[in-house]
C-alpha atoms as a PDB file:
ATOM      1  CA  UNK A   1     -18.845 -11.789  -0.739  1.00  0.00           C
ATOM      2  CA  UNK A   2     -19.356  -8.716  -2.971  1.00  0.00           C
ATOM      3  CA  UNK A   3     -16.614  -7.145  -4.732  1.00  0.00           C
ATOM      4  CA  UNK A   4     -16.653  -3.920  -1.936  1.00  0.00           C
ATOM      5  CA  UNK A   5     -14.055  -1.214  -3.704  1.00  0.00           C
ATOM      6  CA  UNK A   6     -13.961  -1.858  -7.798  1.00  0.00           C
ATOM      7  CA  UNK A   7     -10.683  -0.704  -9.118  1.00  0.00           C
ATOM      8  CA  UNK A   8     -12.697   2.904  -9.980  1.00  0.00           C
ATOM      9  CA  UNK A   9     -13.739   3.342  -6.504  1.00  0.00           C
ATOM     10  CA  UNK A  10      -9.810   2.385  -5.541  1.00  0.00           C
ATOM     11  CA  UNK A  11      -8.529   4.908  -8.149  1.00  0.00           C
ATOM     12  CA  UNK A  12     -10.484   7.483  -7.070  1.00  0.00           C
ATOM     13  CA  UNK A  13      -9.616   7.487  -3.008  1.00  0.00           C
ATOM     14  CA  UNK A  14      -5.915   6.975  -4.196  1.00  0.00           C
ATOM     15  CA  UNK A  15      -6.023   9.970  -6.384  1.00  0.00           C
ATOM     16  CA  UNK A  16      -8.663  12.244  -5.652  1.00  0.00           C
ATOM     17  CA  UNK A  17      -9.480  11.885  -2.123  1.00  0.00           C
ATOM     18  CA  UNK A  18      -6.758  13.610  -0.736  1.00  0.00           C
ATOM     19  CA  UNK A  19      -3.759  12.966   0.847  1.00  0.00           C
ATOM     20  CA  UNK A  20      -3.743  12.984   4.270  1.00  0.00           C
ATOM     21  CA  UNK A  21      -4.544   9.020   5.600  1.00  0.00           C
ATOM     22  CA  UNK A  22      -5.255   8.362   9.349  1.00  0.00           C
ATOM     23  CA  UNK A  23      -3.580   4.935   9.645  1.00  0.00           C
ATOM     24  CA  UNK A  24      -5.884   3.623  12.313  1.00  0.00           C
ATOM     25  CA  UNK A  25      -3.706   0.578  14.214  1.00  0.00           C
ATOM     26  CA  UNK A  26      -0.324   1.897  13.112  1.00  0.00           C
ATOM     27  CA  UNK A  27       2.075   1.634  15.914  1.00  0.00           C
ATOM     28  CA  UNK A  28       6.145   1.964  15.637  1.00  0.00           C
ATOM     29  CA  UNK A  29       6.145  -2.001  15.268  1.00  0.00           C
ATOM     30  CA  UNK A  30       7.945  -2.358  12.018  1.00  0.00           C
ATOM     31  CA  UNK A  31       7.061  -6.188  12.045  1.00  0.00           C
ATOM     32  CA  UNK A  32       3.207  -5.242  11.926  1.00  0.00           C
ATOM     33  CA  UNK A  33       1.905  -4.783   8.312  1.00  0.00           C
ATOM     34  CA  UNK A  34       0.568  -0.825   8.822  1.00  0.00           C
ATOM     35  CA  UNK A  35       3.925  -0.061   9.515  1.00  0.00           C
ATOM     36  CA  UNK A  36       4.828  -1.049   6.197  1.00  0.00           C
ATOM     37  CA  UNK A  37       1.938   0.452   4.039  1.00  0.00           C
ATOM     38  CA  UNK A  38       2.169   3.252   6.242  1.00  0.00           C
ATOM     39  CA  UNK A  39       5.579   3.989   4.541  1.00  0.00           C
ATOM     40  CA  UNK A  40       4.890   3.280   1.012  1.00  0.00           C
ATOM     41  CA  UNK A  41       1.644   5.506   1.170  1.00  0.00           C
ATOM     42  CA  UNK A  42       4.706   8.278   2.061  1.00  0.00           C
ATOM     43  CA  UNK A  43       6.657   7.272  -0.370  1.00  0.00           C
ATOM     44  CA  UNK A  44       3.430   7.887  -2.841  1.00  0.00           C
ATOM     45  CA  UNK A  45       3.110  11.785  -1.240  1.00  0.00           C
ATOM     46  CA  UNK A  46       0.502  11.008   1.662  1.00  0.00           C
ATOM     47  CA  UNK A  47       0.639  12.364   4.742  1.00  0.00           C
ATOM     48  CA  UNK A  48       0.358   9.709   7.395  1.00  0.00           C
ATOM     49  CA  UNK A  49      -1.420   9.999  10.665  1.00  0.00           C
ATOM     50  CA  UNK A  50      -0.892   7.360  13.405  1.00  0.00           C
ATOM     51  CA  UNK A  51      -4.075   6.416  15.132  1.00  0.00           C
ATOM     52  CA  UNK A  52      -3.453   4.073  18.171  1.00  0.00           C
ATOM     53  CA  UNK A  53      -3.648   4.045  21.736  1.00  0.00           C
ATOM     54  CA  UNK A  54      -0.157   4.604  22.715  1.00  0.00           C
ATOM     55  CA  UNK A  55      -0.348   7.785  20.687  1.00  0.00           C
ATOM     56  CA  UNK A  56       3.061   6.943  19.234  1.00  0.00           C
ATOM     57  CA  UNK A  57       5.471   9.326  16.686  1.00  0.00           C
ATOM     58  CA  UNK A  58       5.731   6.496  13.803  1.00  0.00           C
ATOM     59  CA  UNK A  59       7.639   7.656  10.332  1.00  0.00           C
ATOM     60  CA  UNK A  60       7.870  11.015  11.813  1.00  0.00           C
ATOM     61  CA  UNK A  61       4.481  11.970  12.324  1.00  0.00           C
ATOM     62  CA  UNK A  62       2.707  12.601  15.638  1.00  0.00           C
ATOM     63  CA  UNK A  63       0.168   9.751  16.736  1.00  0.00           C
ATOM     64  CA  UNK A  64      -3.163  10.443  18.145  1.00  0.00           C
ATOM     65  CA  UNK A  65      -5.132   8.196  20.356  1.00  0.00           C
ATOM     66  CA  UNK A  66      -8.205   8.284  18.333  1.00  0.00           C
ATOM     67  CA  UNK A  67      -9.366   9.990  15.476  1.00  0.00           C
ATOM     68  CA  UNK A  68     -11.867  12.692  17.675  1.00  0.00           C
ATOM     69  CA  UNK A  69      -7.725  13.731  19.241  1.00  0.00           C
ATOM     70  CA  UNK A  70      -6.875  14.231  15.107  1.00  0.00           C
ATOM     71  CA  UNK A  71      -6.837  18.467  15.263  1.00  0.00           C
ATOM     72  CA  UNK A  72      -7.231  18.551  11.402  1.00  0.00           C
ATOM     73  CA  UNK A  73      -9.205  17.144   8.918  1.00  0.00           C
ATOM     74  CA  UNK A  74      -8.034  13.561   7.570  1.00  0.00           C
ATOM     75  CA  UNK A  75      -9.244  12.697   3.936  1.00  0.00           C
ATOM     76  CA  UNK A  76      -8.720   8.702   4.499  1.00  0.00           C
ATOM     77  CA  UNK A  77      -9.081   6.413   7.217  1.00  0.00           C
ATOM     78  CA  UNK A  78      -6.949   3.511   6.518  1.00  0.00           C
ATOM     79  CA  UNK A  79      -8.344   0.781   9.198  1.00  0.00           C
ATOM     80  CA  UNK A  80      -6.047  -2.007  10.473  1.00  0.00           C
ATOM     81  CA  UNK A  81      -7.773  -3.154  12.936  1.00  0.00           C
ATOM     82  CA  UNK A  82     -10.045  -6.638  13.123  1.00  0.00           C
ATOM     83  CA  UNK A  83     -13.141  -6.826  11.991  1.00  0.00           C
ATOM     84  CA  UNK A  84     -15.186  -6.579  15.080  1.00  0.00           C
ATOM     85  CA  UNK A  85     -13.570  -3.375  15.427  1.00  0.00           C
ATOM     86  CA  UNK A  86     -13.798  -2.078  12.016  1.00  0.00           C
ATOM     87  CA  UNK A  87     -17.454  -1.059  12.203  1.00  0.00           C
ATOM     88  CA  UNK A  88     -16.819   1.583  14.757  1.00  0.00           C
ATOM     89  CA  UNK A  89     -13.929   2.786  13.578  1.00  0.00           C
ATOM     90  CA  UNK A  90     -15.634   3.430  10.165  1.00  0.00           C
ATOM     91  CA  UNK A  91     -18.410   5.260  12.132  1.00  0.00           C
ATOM     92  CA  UNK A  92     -16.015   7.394  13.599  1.00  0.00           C
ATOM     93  CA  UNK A  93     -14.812   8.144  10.046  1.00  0.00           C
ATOM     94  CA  UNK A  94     -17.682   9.370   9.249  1.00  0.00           C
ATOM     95  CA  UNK A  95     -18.005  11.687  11.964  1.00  0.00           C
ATOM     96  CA  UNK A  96     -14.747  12.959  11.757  1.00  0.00           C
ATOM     97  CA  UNK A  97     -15.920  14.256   8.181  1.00  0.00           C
ATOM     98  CA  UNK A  98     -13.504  11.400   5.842  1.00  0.00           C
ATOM     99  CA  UNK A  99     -14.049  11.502   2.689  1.00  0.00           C
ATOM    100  CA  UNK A 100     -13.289   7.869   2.198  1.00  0.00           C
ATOM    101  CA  UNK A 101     -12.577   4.782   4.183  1.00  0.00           C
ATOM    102  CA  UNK A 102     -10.328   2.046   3.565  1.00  0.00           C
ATOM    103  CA  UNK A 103     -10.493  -1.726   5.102  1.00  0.00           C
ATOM    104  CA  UNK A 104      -7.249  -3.387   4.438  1.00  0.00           C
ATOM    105  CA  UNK A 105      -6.710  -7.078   3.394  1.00  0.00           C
ATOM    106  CA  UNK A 106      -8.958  -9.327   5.872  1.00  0.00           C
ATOM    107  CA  UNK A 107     -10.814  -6.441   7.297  1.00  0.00           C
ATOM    108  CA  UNK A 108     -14.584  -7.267   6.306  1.00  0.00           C
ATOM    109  CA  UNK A 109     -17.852  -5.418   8.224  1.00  0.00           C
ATOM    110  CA  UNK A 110     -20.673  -5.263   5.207  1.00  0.00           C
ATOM    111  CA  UNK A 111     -22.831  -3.391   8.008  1.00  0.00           C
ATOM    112  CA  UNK A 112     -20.320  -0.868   8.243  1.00  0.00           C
ATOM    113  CA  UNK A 113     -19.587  -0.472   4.576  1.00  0.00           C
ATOM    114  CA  UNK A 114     -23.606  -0.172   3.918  1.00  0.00           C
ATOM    115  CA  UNK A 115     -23.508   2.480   6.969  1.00  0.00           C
ATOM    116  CA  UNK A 116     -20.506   4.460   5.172  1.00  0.00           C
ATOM    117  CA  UNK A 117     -21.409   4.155   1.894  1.00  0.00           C
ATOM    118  CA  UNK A 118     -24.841   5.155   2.746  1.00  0.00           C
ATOM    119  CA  UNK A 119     -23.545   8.551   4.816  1.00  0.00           C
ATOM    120  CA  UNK A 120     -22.143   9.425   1.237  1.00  0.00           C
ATOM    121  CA  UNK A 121     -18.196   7.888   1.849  1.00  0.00           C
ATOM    122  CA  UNK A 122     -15.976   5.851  -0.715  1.00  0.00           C
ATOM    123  CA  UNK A 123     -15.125   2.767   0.784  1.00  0.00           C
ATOM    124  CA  UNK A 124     -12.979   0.062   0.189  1.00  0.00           C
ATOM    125  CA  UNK A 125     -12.956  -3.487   1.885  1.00  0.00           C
ATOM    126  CA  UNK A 126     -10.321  -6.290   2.383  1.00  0.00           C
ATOM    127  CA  UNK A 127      -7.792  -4.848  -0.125  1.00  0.00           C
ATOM    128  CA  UNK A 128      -4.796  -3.202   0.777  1.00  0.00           C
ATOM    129  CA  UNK A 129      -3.275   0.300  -0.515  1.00  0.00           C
ATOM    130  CA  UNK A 130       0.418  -0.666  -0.904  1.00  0.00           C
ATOM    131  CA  UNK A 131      -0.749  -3.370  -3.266  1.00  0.00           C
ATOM    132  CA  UNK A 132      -2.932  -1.086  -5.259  1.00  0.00           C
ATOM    133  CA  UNK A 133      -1.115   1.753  -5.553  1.00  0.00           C
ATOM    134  CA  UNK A 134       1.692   0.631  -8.213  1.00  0.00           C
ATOM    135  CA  UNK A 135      -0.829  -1.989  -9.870  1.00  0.00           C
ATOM    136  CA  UNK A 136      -3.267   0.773 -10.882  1.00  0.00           C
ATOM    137  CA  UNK A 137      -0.173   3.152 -11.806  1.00  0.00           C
END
């Protein structure tokens, strides 16, 4: 597989794509890993926004059942869902007016990333935010 986010591409959602991330698959299960990067992404100054379908409060911040529900803009979506999934959710992305679109660790759709690339998005694929975020400083 191609290299789909170089570390330029990952520096540049992390930094200048904004700060508010839909977390799409975040749920109050602390077990589940988007609980986790959910909180560090806080703890970096991003504003989290649970996307699942029990539209759950998770770190303190209201969930929403899908990103259309999302009554503000969201710079990020932050996808945690499989891979058969992925594709749509990255569509949605894009028509909720993202800036950028992040696949975490084992989350690979190369259809969708040509699709959101091509629509003018920064996307990253099977790599994971928590992991980045104190290796590129």
């Amino acid at each position: 597989m191609t290299n789909y986010g170089d570390d330029a591409t990952v520096r540049s959602i992390l930094t200048g794509s904004g700060d508010t991330w839909a977390v799409v698959g975040l749920s109050t299960n602390t077990a589940r890993a988007a609980y986790g990067v959910a909180a560090v992404l806080q703890r970096y100054g991003k504003r989290i926004v649970p996307v699942h379908p029990k539209a759950e409060t998770v770190l303190g911040e209201q969930g929403y059942r899908s990103l259309a529900e999302v009554p503000f803009p969201v710079d990020v979506v932050d996808v945690f869902v499989n891979s058969e999934l992925a594709g749509a959710v990255a569509d949605q992305a894009v028509a909720a007016g993202a800036k950028a679109v992040w696949f975490q660790l084992g989350v690979v759709d190369e259809e969708a990333y040509a699709r959101t690339t091509a629509a003018g998005l920064e996307m990253v694929m099977d790599r994971c935010p928590a992991i980045e975020i104190p290796r590129l400083g």
